[in-house]
C-alpha atoms as a PDB file:
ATOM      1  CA  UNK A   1     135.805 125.247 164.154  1.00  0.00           C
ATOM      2  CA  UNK A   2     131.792 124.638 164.045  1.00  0.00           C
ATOM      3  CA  UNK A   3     129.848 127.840 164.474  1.00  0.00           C
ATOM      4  CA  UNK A   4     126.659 125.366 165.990  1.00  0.00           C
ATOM      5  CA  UNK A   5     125.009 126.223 169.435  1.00  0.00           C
ATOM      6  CA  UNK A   6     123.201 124.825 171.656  1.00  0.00           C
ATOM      7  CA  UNK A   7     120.104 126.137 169.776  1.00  0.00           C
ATOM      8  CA  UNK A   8     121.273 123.504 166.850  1.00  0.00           C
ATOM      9  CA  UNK A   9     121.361 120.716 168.964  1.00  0.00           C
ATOM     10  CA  UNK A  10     117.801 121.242 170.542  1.00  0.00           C
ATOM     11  CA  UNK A  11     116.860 121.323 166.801  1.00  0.00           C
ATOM     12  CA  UNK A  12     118.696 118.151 165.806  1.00  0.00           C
ATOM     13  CA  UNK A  13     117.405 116.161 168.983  1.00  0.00           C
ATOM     14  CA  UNK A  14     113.624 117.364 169.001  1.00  0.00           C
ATOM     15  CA  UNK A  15     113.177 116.342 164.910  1.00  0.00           C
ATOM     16  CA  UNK A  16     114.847 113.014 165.900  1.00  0.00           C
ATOM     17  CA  UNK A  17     112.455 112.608 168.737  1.00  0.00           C
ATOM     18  CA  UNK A  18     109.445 113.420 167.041  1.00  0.00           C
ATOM     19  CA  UNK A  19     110.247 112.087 163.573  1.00  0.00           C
ATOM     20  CA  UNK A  20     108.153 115.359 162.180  1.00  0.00           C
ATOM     21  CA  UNK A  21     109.251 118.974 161.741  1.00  0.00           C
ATOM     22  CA  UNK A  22     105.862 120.147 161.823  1.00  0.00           C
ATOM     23  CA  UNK A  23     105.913 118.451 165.771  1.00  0.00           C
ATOM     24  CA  UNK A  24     109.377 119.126 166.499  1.00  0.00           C
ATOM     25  CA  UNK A  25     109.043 122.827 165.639  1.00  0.00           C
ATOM     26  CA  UNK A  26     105.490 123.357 167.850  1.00  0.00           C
ATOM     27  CA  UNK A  27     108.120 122.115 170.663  1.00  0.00           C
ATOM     28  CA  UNK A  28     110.926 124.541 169.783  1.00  0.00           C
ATOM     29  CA  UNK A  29     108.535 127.248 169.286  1.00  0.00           C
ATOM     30  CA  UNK A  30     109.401 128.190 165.522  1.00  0.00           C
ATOM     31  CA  UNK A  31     108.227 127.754 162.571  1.00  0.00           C
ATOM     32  CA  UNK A  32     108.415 124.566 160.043  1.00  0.00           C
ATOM     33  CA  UNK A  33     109.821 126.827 157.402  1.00  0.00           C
ATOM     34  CA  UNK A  34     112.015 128.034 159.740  1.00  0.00           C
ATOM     35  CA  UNK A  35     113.123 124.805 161.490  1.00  0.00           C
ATOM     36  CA  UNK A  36     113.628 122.927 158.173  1.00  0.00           C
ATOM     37  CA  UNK A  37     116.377 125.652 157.273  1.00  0.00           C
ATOM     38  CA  UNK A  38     117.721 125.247 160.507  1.00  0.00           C
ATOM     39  CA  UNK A  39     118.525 121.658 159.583  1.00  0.00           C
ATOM     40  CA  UNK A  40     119.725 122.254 156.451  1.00  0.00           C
ATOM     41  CA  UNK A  41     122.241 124.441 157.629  1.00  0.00           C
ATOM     42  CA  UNK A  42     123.378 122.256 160.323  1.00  0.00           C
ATOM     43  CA  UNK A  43     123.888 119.619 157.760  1.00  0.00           C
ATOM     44  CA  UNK A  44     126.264 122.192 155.369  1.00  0.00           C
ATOM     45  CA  UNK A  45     127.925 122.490 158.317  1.00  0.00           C
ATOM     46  CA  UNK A  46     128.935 119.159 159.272  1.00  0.00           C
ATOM     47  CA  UNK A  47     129.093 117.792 155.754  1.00  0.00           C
ATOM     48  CA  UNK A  48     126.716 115.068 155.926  1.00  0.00           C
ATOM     49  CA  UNK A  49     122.697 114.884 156.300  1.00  0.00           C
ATOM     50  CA  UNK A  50     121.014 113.662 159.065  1.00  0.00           C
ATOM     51  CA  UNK A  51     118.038 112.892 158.190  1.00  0.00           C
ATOM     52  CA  UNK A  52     116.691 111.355 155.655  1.00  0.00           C
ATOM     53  CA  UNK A  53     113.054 113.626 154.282  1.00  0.00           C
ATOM     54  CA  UNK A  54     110.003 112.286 152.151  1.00  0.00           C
ATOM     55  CA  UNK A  55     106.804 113.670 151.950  1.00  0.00           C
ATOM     56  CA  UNK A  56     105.475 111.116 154.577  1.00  0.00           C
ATOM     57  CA  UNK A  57     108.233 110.489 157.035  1.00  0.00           C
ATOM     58  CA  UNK A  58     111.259 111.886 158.649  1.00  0.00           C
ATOM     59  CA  UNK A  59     113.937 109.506 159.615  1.00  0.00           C
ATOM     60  CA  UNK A  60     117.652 109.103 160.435  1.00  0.00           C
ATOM     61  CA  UNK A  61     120.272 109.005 158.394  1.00  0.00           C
ATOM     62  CA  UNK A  62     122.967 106.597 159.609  1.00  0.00           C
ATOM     63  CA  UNK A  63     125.482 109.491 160.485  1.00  0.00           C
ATOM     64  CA  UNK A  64     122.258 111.235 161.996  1.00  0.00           C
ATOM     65  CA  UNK A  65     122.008 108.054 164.456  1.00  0.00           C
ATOM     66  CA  UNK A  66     125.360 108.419 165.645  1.00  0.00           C
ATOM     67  CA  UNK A  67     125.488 112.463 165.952  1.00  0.00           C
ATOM     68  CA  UNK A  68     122.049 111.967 168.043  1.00  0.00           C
ATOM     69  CA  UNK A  69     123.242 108.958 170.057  1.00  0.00           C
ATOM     70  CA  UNK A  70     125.968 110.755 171.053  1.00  0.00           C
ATOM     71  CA  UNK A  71     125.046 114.211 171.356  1.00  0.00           C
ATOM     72  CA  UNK A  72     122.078 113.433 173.845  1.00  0.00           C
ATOM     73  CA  UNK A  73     124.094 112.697 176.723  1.00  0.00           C
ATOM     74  CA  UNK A  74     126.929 115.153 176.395  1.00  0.00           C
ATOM     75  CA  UNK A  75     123.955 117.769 175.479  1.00  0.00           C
ATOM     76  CA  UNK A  76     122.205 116.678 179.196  1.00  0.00           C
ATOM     77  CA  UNK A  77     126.105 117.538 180.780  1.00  0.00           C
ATOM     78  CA  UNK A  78     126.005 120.962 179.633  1.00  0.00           C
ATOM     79  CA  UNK A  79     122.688 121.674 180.530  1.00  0.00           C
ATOM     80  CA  UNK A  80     123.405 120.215 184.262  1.00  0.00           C
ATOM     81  CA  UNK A  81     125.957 122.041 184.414  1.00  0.00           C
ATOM     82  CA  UNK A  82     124.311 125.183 182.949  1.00  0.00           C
ATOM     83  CA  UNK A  83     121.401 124.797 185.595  1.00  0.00           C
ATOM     84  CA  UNK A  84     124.056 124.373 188.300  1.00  0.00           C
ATOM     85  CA  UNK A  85     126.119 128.081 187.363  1.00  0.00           C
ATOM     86  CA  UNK A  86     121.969 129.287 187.140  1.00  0.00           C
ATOM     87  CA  UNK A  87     121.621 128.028 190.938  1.00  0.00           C
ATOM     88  CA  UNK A  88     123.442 130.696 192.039  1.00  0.00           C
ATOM     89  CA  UNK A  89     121.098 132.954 190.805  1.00  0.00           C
ATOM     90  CA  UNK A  90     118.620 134.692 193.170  1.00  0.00           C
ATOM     91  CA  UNK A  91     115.928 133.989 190.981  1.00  0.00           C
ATOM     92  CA  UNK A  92     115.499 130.729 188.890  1.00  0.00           C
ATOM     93  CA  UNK A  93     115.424 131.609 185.270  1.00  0.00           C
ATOM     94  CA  UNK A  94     114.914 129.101 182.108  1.00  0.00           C
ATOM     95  CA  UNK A  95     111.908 126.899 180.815  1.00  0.00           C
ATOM     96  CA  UNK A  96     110.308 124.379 182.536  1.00  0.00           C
ATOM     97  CA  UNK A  97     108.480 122.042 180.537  1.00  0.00           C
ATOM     98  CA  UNK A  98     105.729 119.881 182.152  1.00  0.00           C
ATOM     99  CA  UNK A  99     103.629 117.013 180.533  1.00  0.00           C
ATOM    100  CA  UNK A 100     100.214 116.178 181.430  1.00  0.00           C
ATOM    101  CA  UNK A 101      97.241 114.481 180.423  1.00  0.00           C
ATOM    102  CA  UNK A 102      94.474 116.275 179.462  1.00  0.00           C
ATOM    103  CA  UNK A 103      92.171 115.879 182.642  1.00  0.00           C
ATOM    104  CA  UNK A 104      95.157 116.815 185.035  1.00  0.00           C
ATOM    105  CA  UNK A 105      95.403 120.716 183.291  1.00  0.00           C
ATOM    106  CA  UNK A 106      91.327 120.767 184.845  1.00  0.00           C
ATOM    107  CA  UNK A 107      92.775 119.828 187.965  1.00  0.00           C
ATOM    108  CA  UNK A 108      91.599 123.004 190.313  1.00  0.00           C
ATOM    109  CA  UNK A 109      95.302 122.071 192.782  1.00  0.00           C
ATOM    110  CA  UNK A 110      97.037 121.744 189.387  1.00  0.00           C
ATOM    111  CA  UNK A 111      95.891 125.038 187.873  1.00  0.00           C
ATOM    112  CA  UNK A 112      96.542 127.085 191.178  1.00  0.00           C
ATOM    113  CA  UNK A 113     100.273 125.261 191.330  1.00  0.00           C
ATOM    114  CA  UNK A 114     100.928 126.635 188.062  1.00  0.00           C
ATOM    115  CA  UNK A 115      99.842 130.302 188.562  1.00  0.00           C
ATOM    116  CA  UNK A 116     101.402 130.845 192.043  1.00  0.00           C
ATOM    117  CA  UNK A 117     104.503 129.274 190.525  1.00  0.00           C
ATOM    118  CA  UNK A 118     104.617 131.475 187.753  1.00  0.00           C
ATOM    119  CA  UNK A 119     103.399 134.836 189.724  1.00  0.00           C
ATOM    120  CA  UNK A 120     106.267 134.324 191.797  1.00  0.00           C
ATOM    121  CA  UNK A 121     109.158 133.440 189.355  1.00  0.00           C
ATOM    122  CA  UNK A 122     108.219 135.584 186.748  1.00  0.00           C
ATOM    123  CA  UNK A 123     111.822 134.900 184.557  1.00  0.00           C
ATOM    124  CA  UNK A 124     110.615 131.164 184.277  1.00  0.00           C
ATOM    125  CA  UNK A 125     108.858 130.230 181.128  1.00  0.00           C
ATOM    126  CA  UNK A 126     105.965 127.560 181.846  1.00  0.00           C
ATOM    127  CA  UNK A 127     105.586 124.480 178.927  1.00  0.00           C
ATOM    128  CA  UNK A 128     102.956 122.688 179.782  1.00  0.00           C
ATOM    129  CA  UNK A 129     102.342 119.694 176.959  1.00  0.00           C
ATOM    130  CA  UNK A 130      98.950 118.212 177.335  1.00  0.00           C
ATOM    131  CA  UNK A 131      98.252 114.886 175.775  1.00  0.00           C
ATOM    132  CA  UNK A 132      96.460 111.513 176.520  1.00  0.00           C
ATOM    133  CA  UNK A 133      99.355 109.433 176.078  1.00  0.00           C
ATOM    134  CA  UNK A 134     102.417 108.315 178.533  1.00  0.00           C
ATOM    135  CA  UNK A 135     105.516 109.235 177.478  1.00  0.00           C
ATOM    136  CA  UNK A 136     108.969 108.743 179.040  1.00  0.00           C
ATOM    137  CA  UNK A 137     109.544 112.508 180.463  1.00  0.00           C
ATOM    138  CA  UNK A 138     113.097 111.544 180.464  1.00  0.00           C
ATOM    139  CA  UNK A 139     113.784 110.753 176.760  1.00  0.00           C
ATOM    140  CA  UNK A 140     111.094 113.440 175.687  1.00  0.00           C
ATOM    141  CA  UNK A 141     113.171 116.121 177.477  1.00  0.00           C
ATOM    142  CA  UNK A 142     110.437 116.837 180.382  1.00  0.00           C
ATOM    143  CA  UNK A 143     111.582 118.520 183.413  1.00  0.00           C
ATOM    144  CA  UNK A 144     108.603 116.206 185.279  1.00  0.00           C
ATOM    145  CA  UNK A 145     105.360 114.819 184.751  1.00  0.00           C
ATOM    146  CA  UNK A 146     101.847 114.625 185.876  1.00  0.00           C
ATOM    147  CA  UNK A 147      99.611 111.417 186.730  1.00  0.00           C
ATOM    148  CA  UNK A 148      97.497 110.013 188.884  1.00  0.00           C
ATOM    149  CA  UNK A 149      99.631 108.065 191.535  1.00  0.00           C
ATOM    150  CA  UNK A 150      98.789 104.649 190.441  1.00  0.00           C
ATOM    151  CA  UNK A 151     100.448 105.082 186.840  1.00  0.00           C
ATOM    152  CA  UNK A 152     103.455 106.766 188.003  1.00  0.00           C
ATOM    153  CA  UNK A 153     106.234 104.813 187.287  1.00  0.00           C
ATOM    154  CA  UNK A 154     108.327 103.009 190.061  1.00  0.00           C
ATOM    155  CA  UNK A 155     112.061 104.884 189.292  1.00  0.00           C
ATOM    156  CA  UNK A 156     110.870 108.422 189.386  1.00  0.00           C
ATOM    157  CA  UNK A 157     110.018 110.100 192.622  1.00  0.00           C
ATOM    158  CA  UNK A 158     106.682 110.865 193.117  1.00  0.00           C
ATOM    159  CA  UNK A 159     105.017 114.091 194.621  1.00  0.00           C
ATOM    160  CA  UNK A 160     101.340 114.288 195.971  1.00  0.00           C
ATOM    161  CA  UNK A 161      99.290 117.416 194.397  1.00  0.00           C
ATOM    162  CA  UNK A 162      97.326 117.031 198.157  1.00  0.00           C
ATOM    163  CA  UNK A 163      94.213 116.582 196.084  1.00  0.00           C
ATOM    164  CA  UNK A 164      91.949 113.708 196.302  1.00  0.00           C
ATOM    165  CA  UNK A 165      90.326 112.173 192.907  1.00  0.00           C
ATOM    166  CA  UNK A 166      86.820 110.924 192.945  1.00  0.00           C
ATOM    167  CA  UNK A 167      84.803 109.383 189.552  1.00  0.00           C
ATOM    168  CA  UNK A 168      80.982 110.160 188.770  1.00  0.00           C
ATOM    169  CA  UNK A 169      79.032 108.719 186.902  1.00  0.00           C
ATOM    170  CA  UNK A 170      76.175 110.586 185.563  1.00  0.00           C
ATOM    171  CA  UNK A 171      72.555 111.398 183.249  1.00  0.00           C
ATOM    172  CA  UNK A 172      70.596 114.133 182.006  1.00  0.00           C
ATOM    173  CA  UNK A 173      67.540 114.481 183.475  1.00  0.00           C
ATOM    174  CA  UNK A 174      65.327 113.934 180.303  1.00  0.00           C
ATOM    175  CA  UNK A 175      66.739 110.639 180.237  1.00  0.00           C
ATOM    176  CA  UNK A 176      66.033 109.285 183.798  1.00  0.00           C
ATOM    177  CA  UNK A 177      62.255 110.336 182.838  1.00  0.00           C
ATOM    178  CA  UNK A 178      62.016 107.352 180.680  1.00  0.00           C
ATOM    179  CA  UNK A 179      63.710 104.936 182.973  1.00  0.00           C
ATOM    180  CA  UNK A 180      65.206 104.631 186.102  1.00  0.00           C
ATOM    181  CA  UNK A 181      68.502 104.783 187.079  1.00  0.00           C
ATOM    182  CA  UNK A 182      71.062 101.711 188.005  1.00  0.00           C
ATOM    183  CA  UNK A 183      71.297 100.917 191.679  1.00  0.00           C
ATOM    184  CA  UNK A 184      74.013  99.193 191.180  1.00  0.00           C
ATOM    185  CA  UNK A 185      77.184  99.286 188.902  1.00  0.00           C
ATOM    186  CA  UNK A 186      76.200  95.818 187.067  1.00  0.00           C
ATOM    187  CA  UNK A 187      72.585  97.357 186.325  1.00  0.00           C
ATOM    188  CA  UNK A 188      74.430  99.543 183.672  1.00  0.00           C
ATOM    189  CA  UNK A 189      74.837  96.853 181.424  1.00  0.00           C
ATOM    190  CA  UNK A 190      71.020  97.452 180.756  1.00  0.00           C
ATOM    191  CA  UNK A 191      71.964 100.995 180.282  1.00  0.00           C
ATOM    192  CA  UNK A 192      72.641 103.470 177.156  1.00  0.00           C
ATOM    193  CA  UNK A 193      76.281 104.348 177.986  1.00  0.00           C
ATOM    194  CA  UNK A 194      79.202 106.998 176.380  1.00  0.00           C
ATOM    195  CA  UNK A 195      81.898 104.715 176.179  1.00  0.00           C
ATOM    196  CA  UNK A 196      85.386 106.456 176.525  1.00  0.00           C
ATOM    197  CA  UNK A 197      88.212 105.259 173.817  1.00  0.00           C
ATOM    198  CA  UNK A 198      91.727 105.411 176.110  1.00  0.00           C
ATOM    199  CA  UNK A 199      94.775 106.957 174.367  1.00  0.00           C
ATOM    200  CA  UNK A 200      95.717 103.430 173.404  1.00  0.00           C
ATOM    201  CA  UNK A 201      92.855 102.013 171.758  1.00  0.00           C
ATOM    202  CA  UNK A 202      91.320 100.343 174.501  1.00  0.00           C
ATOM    203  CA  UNK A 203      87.702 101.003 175.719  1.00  0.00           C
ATOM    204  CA  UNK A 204      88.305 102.080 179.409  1.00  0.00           C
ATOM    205  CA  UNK A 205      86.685  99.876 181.772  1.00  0.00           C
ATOM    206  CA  UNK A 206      84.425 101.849 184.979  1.00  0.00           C
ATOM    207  CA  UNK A 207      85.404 101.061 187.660  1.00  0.00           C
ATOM    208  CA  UNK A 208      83.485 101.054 191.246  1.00  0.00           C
ATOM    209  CA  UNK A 209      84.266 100.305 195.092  1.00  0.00           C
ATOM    210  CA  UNK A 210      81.959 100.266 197.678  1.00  0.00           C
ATOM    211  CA  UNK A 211      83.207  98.402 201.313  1.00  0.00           C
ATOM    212  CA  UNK A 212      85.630  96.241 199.715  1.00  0.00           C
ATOM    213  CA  UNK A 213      83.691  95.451 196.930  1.00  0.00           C
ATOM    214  CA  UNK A 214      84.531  96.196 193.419  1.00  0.00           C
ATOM    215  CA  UNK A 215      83.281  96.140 190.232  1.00  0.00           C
ATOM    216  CA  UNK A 216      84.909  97.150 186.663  1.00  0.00           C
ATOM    217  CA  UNK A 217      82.331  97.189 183.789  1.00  0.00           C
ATOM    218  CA  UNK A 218      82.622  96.958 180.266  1.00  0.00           C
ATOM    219  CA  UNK A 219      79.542  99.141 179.495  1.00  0.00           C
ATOM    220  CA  UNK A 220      77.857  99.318 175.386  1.00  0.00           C
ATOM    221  CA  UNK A 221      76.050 102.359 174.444  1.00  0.00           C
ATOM    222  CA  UNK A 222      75.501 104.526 171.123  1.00  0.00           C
ATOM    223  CA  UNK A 223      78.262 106.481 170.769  1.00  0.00           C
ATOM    224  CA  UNK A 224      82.156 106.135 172.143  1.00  0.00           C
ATOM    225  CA  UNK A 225      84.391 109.674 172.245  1.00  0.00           C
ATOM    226  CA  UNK A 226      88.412 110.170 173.263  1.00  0.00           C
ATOM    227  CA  UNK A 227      87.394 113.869 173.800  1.00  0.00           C
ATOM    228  CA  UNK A 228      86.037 114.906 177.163  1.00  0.00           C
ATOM    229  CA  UNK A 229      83.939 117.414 175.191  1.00  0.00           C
ATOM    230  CA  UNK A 230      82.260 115.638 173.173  1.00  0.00           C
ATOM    231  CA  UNK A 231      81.252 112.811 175.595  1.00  0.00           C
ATOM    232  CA  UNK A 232      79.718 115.650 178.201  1.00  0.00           C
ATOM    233  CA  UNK A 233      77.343 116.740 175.312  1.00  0.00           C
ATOM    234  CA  UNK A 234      76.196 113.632 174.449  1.00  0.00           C
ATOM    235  CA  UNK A 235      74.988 112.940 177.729  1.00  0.00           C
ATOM    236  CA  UNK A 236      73.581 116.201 178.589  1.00  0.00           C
ATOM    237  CA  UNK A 237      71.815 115.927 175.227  1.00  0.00           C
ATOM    238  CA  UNK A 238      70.124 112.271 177.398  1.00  0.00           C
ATOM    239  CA  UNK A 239      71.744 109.983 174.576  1.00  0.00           C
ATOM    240  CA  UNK A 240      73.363 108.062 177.837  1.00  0.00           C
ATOM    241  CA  UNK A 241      74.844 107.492 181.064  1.00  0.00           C
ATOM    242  CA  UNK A 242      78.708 109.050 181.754  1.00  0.00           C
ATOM    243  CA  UNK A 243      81.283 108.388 183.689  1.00  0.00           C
ATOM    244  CA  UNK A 244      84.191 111.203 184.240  1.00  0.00           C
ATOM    245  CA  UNK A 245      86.382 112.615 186.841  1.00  0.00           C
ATOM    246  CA  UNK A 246      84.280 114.942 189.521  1.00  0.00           C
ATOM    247  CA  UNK A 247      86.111 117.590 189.198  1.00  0.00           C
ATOM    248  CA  UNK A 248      85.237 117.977 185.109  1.00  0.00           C
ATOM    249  CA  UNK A 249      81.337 117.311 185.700  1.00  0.00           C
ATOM    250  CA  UNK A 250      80.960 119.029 189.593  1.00  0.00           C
ATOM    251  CA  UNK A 251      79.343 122.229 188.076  1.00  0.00           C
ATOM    252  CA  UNK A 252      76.975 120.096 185.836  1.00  0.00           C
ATOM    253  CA  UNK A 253      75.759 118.660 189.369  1.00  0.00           C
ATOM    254  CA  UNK A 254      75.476 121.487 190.870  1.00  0.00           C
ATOM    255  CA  UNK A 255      73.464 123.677 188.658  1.00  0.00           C
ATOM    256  CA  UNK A 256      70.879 120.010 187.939  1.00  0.00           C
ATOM    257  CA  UNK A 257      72.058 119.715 184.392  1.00  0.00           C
ATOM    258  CA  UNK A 258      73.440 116.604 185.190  1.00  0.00           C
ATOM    259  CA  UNK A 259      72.166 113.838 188.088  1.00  0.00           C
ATOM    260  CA  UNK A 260      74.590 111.672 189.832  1.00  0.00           C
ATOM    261  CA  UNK A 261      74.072 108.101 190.051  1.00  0.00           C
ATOM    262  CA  UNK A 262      75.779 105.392 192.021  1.00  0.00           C
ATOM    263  CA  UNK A 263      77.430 108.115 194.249  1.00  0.00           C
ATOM    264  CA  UNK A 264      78.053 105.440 197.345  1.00  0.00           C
ATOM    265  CA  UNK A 265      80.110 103.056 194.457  1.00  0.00           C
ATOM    266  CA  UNK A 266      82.849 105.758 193.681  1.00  0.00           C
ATOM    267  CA  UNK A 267      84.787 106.964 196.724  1.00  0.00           C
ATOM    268  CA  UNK A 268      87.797 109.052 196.781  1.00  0.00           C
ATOM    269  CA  UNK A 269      91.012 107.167 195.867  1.00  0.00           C
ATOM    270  CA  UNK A 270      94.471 108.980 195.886  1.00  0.00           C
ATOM    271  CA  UNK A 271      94.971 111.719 193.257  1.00  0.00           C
ATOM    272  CA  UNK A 272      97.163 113.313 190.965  1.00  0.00           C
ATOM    273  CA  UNK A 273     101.343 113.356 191.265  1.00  0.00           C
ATOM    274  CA  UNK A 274     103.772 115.429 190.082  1.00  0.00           C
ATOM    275  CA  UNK A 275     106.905 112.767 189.140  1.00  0.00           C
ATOM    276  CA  UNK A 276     110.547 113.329 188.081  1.00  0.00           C
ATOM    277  CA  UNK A 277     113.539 111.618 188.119  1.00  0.00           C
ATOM    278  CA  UNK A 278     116.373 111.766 190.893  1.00  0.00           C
ATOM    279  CA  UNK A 279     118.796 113.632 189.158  1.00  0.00           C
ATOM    280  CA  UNK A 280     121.573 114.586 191.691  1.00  0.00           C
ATOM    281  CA  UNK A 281     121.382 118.018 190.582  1.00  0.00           C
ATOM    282  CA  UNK A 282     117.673 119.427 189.796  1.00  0.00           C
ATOM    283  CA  UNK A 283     117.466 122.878 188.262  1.00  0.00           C
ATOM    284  CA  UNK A 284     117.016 125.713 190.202  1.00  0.00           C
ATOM    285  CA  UNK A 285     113.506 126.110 188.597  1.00  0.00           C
ATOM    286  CA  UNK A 286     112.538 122.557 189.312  1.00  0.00           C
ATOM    287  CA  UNK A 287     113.284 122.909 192.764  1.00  0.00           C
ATOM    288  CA  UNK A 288     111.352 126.326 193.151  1.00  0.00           C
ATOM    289  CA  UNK A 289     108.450 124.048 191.485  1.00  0.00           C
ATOM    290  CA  UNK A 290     108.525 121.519 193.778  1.00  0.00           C
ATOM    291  CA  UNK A 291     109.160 123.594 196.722  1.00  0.00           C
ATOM    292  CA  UNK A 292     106.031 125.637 196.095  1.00  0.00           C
ATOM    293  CA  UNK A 293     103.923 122.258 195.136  1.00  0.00           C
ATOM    294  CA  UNK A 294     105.153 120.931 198.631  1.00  0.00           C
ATOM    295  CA  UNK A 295     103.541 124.257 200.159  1.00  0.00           C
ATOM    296  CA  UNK A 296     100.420 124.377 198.427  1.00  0.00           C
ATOM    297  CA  UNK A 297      99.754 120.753 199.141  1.00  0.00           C
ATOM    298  CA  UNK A 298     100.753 121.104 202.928  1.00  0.00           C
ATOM    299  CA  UNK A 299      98.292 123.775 203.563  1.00  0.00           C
ATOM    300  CA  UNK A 300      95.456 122.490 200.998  1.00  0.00           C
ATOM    301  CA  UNK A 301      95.288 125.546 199.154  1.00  0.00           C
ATOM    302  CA  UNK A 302      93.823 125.583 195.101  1.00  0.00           C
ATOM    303  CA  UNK A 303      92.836 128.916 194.779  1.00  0.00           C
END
């Protein structure tokens, strides 16, 4: 009889998922060294490898495709049913594992969700993976997602964070002292900008709205950043204008580090969602996640 667990199988599924032991074990929460023998011995155990290991690349083996291909949904059974014996419970125990992009983990309503969640189910562990690009939460093994409401895709149900998103675009003040600001969007093409490189390779486009009318420019400037970071120094240092979620730049504002310009062209639009799919049975800690989500949004409370 096989002596593998459930353990096993998590391996197995997250190297084949990530194609990289080095990612697959930052998921599990082990070590490379550690994960890579776990393999092994899952392999002298069946009789047959898996996956197939050069120093680049990680693939599977033909008998690895099959194991996978079937193990994933008879691996998703158990759990179900593992999360349905938990419901009884009093207290939700387990992981939940959350994945976000990097500006929603800034996100004041998102922050507060996550600590009042976790202050009052302390025997749930809390993975939150941040990164800039959409994945399928589904096939990634996600209990649910965050994104802003537009992007959230049509067959998962969606869940308001009751927090409204505004953009801002924005300048040092050393450099408005050697021209004036744009008074409207389209006078940015004159303009030193920060251009912002989306996960995908495309420059991101701003975009403005003001009484119907809108604009989405394709601004140039001297230097273009996929890191929040690095952007906001650039244009505190005056090398251009910037254009970021309020929420990331609202303290800048405030303290006259940074000025705000075309504040009448970005009004509020609809803001981040939580998202899962409608799985007949959701855990007993997904459900305590949404049901606390639902509260915090009902009463507008972040902190």
């Amino acid at each position: 009889m096989s002596r593998l667990a459930l353990r096993d199988f998590d391996a197995v599924l997250a190297v084949a998922r990530r194609t990289s032991f080095r990612q697959a074990a930052i998921d599990l929460g082990m070590s490379t060294t550690a994960l890579s023998h776990m393999i092994a011995r899952i392999e002298v155990e069946l009789g047959v490898r898996l996956f197939n290991r050069t120093t680049r690349s990680v693939a599977l083996t033909d008998a690895g495709r099959v194991f996978v291909d079937r193990l994933g949904p008879s691996l998703q059974d158990v759990r179900e049913t593992i999360e349905i014996v938990r419901e009884r419970r009093a207290t939700p125990t387990g992981t939940l594992r959350i994945n976000a992009p990097p500006f929603a983990v800034r996100s004041p309503a998102f922050t507060h969700l996550l600590l009042e969640y976790s202050r009052r189910y302390p025997d749930m562990h809390v993975d939150v993976v941040t990164e800039g690009q959409l994945r399928d939460i589904v096939a990634e093994g996600f209990d649910l997602g965050v994104r802003v409401a537009s992007l959230v895709p049509t067959d998962m149900i969606a869940l308001s964070l009751g927090e409204a998103q505004r953009f801002a675009a924005v300048v040092s003040p050393a450099y408005l002292k050697t021209r004036s600001g744009p008074l409207v969007p389209t006078d940015l093409l004159s303009h030193d900008c920060i251009r912002v490189r989306l996960p995908d390779g495309a420059l991101y486009r701003w975009h403005f709205e003001k009484g119907g009318d809108l604009a989405q420019i394709e601004v140039s400037g001297p230097m273009t950043f996929d890191e929040f970071n690095l952007s906001r120094a650039a244009v505190i240092a005056g090398r251009g204008i910037g254009f970021y979620f309020e929420q990331d730049v609202i303290a800048d504002i405030e303290a006259g580090t940074l000025v705000r310009l075309l504040e009448d062209w970005t009004p509020p639009f609809p803001g981040l969602c939580l998202y899962y799919p409608g799985r007949r049975h959701p855990s007993a800690g997904l459900a305590a996640f949404l049901s606390v989500a639902r509260e915090l949004a009902s009463t507008g409370t972040k902190s």
